[in-house]
Protein backbone atom coordinates (compact mmCIF):
# COMPACT_ATOMS: atom_id res chain seq x y z
CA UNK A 1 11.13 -22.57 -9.44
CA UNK A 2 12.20 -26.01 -8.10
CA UNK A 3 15.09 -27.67 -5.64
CA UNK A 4 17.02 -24.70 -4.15
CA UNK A 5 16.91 -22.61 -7.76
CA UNK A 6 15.24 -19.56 -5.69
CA UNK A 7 18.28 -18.87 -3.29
CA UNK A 8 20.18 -18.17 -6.29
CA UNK A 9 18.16 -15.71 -7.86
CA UNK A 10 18.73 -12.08 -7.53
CA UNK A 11 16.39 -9.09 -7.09
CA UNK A 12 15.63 -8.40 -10.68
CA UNK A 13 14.96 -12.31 -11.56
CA UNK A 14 12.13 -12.11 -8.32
CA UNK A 15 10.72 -9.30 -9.64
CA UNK A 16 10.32 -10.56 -13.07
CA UNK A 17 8.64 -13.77 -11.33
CA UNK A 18 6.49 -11.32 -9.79
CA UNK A 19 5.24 -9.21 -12.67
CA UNK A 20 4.34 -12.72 -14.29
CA UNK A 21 2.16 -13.82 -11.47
CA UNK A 22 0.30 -10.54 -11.27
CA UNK A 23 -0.15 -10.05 -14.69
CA UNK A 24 1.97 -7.25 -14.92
CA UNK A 25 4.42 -4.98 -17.16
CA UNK A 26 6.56 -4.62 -14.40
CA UNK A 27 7.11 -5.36 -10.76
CA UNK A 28 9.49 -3.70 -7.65
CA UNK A 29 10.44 -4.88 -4.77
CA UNK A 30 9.95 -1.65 -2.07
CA UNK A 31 11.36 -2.07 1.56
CA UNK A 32 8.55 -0.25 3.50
CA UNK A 33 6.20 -1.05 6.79
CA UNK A 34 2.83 -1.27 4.80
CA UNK A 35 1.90 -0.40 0.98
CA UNK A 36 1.23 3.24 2.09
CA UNK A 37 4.34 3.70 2.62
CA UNK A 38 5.56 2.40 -0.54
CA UNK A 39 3.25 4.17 -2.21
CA UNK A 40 4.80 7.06 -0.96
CA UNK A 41 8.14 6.31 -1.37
CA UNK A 42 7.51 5.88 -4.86
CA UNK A 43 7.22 9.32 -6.18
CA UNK A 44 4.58 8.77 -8.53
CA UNK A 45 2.17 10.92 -6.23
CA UNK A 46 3.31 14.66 -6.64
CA UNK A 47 2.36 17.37 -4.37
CA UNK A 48 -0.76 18.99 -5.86
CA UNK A 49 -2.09 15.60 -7.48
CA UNK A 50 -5.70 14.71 -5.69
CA UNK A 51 -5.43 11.82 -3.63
CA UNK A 52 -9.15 9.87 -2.66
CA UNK A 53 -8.71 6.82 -0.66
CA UNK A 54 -10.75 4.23 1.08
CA UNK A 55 -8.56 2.94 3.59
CA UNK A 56 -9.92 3.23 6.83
CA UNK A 57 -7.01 0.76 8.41
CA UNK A 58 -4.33 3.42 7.75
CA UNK A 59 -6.18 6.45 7.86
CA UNK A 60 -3.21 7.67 9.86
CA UNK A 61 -0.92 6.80 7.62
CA UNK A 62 -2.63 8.09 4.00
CA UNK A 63 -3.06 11.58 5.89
CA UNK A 64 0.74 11.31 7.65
CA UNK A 65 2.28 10.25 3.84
CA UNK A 66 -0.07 12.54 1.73
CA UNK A 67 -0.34 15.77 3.90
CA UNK A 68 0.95 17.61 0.51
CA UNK A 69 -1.82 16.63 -1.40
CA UNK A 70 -5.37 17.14 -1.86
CA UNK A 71 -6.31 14.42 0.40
CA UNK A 72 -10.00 13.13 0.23
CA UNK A 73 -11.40 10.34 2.67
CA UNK A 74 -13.99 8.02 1.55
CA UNK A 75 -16.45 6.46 3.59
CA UNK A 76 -17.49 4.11 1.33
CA UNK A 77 -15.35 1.91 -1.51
CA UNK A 78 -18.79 2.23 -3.85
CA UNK A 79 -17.96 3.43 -7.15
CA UNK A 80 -20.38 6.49 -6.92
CA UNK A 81 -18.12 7.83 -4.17
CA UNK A 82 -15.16 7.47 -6.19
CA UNK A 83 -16.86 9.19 -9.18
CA UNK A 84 -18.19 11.92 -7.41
CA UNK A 85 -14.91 13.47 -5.48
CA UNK A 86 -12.95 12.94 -8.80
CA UNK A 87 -15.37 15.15 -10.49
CA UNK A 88 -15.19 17.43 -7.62
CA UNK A 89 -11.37 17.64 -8.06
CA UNK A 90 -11.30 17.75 -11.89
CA UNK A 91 -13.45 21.33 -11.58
CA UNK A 92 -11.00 22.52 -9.20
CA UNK A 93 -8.36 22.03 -11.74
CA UNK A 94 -8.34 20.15 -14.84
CA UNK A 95 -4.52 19.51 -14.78
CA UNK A 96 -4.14 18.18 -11.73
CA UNK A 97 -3.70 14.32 -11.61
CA UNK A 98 -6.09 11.93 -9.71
CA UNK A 99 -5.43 8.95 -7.65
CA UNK A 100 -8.15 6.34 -6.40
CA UNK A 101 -7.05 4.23 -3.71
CA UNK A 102 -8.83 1.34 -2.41
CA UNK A 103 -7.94 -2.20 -1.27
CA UNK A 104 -9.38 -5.25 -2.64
CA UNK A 105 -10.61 -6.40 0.63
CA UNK A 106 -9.80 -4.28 3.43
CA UNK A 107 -11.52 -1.32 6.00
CA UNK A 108 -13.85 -1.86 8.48
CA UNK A 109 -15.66 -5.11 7.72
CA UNK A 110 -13.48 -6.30 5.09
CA UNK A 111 -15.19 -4.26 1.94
CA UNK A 112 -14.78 -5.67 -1.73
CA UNK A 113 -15.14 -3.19 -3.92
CA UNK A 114 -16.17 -3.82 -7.63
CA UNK A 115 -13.25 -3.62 -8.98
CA UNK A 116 -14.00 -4.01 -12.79
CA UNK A 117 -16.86 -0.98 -12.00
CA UNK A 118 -13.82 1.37 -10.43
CA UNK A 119 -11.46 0.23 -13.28
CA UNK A 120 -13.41 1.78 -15.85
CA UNK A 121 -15.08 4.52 -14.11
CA UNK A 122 -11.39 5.31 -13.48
CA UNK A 123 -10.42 5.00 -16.97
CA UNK A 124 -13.42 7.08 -18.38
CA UNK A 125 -12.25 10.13 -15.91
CA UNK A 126 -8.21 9.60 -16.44
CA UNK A 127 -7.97 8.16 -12.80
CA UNK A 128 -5.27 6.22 -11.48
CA UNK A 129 -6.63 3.70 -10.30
CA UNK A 130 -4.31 2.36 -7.19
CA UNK A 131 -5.22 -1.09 -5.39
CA UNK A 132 -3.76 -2.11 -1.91
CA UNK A 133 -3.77 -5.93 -2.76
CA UNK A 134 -2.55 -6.93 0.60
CA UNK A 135 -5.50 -8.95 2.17
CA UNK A 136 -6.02 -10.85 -1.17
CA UNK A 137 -3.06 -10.99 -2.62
CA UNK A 138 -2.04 -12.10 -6.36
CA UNK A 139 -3.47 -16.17 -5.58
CA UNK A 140 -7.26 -14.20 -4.65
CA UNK A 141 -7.25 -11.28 -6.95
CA UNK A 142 -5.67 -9.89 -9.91
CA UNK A 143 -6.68 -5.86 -9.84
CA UNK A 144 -4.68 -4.97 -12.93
CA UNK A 145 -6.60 -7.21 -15.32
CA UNK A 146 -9.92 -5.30 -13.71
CA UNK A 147 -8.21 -1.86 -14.93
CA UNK A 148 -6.08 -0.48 -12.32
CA UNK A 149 -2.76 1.02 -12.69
CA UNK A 150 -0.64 0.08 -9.67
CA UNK A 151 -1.17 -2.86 -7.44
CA UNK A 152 0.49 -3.33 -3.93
CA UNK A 153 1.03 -6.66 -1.84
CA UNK A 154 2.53 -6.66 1.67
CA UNK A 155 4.77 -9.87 1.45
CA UNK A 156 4.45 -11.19 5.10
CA UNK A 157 1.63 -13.47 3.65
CA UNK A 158 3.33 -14.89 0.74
CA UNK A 159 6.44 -15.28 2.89
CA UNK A 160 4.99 -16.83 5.59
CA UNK A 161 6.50 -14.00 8.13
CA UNK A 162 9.89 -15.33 7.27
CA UNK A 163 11.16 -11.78 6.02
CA UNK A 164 13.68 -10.25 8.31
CA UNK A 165 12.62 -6.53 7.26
CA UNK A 166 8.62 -5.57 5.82
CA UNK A 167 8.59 -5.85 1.72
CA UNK A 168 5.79 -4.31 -0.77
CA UNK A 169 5.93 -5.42 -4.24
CA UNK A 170 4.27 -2.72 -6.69
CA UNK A 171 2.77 -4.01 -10.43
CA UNK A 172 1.99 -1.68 -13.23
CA UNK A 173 0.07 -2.25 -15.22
CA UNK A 174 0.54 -3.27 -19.36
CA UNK A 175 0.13 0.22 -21.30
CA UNK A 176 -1.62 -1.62 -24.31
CA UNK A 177 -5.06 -1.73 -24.87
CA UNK A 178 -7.16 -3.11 -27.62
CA UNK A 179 -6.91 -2.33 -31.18
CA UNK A 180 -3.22 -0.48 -30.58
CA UNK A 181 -4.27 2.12 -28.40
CA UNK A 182 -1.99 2.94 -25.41
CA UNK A 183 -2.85 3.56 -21.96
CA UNK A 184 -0.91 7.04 -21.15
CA UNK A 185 -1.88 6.44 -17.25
CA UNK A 186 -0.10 3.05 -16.80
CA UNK A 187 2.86 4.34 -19.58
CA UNK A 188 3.27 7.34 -16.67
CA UNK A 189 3.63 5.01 -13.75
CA UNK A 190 5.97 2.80 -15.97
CA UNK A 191 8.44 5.46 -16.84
CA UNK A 192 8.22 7.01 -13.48
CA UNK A 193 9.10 3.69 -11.58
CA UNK A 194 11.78 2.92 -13.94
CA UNK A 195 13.38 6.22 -13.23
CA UNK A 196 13.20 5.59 -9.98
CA UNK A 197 14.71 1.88 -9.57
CA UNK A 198 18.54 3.36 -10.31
CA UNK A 199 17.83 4.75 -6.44
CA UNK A 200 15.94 1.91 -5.18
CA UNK A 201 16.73 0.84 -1.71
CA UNK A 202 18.43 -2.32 -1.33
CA UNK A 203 16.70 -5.40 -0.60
CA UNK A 204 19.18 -7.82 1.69
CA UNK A 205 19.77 -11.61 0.67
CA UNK A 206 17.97 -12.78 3.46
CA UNK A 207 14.77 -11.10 2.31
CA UNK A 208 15.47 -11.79 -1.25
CA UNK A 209 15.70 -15.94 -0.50
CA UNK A 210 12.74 -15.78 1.84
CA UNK A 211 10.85 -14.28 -1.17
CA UNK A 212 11.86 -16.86 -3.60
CA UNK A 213 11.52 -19.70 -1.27
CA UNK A 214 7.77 -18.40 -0.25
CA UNK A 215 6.61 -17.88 -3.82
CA UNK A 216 7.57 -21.68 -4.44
CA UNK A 217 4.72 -22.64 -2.06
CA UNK A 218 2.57 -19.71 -2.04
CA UNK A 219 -0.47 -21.22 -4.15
CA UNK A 220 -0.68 -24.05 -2.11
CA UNK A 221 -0.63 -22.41 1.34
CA UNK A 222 -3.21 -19.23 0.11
CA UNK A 223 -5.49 -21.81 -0.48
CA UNK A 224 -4.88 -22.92 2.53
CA UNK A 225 -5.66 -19.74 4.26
CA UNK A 226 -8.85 -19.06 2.31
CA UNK A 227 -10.00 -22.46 3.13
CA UNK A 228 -9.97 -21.98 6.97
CA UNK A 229 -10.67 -18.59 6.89
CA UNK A 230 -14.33 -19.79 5.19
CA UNK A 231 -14.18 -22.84 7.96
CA UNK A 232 -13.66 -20.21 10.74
CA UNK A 233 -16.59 -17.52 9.29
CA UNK A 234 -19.14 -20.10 9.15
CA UNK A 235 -18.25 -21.42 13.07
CA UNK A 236 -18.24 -17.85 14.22
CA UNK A 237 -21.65 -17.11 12.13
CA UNK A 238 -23.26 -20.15 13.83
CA UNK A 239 -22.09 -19.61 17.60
CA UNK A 240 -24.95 -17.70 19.80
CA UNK A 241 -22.01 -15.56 21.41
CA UNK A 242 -20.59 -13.83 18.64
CA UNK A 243 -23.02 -10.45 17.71
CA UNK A 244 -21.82 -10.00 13.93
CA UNK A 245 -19.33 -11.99 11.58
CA UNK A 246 -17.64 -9.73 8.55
CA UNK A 247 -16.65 -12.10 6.15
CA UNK A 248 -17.04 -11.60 2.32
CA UNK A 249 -17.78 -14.94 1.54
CA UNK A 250 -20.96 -14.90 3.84
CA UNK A 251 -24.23 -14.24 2.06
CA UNK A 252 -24.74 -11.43 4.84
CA UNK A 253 -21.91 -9.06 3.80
CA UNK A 254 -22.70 -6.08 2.11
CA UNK A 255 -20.24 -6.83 -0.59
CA UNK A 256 -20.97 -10.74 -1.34
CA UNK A 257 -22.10 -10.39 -4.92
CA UNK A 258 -19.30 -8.23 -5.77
CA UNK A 259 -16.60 -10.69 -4.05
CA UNK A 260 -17.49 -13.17 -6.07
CA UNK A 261 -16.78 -11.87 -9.31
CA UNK A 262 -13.37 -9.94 -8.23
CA UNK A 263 -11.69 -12.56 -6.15
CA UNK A 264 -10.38 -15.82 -6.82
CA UNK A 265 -10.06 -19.10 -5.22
CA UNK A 266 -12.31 -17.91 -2.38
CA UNK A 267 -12.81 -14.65 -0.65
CA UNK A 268 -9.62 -14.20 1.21
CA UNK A 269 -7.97 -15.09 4.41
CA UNK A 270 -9.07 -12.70 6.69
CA UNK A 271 -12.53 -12.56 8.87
CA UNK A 272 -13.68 -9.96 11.25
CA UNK A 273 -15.99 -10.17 14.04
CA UNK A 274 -17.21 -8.58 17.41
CA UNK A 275 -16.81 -9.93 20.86
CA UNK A 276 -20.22 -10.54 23.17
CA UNK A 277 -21.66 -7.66 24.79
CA UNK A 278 -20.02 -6.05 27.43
CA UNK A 279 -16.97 -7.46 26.84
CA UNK A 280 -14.08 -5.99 25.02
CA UNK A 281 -11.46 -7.25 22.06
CA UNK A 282 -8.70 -7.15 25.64
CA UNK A 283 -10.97 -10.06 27.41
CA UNK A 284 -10.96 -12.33 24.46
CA UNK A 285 -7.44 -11.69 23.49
CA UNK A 286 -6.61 -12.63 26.74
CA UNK A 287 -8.03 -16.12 26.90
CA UNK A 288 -6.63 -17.15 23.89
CA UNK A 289 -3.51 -19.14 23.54
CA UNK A 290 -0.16 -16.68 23.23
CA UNK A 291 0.41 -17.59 19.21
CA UNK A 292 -2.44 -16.01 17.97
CA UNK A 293 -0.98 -12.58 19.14
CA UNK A 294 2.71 -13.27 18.91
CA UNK A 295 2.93 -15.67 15.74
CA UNK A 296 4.71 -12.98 13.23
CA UNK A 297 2.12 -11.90 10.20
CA UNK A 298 1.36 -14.30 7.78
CA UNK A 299 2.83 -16.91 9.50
CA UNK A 300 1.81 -20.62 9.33
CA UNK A 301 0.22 -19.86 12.93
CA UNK A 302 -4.02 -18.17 13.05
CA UNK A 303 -3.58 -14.64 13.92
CA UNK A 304 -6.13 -12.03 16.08
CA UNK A 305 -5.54 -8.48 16.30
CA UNK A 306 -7.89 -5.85 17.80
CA UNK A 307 -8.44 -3.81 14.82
CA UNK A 308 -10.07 -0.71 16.80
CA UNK A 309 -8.06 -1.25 19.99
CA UNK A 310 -7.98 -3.46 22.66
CA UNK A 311 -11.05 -1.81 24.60
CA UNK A 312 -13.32 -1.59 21.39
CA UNK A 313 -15.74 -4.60 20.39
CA UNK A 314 -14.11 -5.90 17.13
CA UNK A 315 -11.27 -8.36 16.57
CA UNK A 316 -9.90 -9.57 13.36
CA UNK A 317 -8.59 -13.00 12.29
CA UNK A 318 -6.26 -13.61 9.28
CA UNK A 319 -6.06 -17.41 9.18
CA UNK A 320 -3.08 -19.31 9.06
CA UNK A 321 -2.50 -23.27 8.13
CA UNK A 322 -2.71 -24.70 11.50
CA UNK A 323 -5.93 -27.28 12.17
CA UNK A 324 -9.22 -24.83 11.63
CA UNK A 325 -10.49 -27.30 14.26
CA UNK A 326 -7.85 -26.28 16.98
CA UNK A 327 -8.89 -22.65 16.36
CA UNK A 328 -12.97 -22.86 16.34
CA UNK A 329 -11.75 -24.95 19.57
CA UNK A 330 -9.78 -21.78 21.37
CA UNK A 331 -12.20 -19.45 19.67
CA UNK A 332 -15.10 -21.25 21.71
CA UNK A 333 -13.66 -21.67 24.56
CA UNK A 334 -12.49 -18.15 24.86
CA UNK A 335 -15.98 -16.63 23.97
CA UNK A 336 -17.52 -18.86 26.71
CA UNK A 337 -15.24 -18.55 29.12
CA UNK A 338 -14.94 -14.35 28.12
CA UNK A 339 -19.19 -14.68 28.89
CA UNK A 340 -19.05 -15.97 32.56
């Protein structure tokens, strides 16, 4: 899109942009708080069907939305624990349909799980394979082309928090596979979501234009985000006052070799880390400047959030594209000043 050509497209025209950035069949716009939500609004996920999730940011939320299924809780995104509660549920009842849910970076220390391992472990067991794409996005990581059926994004990012109401876009995934066979999995989640857009919630024009006019710049500012995000991890891995640094581009994290060959253009916008001892997430927050707290999600503007509560130990920081020099800047002098 170029000049003012996205405040004239409709809802169907952004979606089809959509699907073609994400590799996709076919994308929907879904007014909803977060992608569990969405998911859930969906209908694709029946009462009965098995639901296992790693998702230990909306834990409440995947047991509040799924409470009619047969809810399993991961505590780990490796494939083996994927593999072994879907053969659990598959004795219990061969007909009953199984959903993996993970996020491409996301839970407590920003896992990356292999996604190209889960997409065909998935596949070999007739898994759906689900993918919360939030953190990432489409400019980091592209989940469908790894195997799984659904993708879902969170839009605050790629709209730079201009959005008046919260927006998920869902991707299924293409139904063909190699030599003319069909996928049934991803043909299901087609046809269901196709039934479903005649009673699709409407999307205002406000939200609509915000979405066009973000995806016009979203390359360029993603990289931006990944860029100071890395900037940020390495400060905050090299400063005596921070205990531990969760950042998937750091050789340290659990889940480096996997990162880098699922993501994209870096390893996301997002770093976690914990505050010196004795001190909690509340006297840090505190001693920074009032925009990283109040600066609306995905905005241009660096972001922290206490990810375990304000009285825990951990904080996390989703980058924006303000001056990764002015941030390490507050960052220090908060942690100092926090230490006195």
């Amino acid at each position: 899109m170029t000049g003012n050509r996205g405040h004239e497209m409709d809802r169907a025209a952004i979606e089809e942009l959509w699907s073609s950035k994400t590799s996709a069949r076919a994308s929907y716009l879904v007014p909803a708080r977060h992608t569990v939500s969405a998911l859930a609004r969906l209908g694709v996920v029946h009462e009965g069907d098995s639901v296992i999730a790693f998702a230990d940011d909306f834990e409440d939320a995947i047991r509040r939305e799924f409470a009619s299924t047969d809810l399993h809780l991961l505590a780990s995104p490796a494939v083996e624990a994927f593999q072994c509660e879907s053969d659990a549920c598959s004795d219990n009842d061969g007909d009953r349909r199984v959903f993996w849910f993970v996020n491409s970076i996301g839970g407590h220390g920003l896992r990356v799980p292999n996604l190209r391992q889960l997409g065909r472990a998935a596949r070999s067991r007739g898994a759906y394979l689900v993918v919360d794409n939030t953190v990432a996005s489409y400019f980091g990581c592209r989940p469908l082309d790894m195997g799984a059926c659904l993708t879902l994004e969170a839009l605050d990012r790629v709209c730079g928090g201009a959005t008046e109401h919260k927006l998920v876009a869902v991707s299924v995934a293409r139904s063909q596979l190699k030599r003319h066979a069909v996928d049934q999995r991803a043909e299901e989640m087609f046809r269901l979501l196709e039934a479903a857009r005649g009673s699709a919630e409407p999307v205002g024009e406000c939200d609509l234009r915000a979405v066009a006019d973000g995806l016009e710049t979203s390359s360029l500012r993603m990289q931006m985000h990944f860029d100071r995000a890395r900037a940020i991890a390495e400060f905050l891995a090299a400063n005596e006052a921070v205990p531990q640094v969760a950042y998937p581009g750091l050789a340290s994290h659990p889940d480096h070799v996997a990162a880098t060959g699922v993501l994209m253009h870096g390893f996301g916008p997002a770093v976690e880390f914990e505050v010196p001892c004795d001190r909690t997430a509340a006297d840090v927050i505190a001693l920074l400047p009032d925009a990283y707290r109040t600066s609306p999600a995905g905005g241009a503007h660096t972001r922290v959030s206490a990810i375990d509560g304000l009285e825990a130990h951990r904080l996390r920081l989703f980058a924006g594209t303000d001056n990764p020099l002015q941030v390490a800047a507050d960052l220090d002098r908060a942690l100092r000043t926090a230490l006195r």
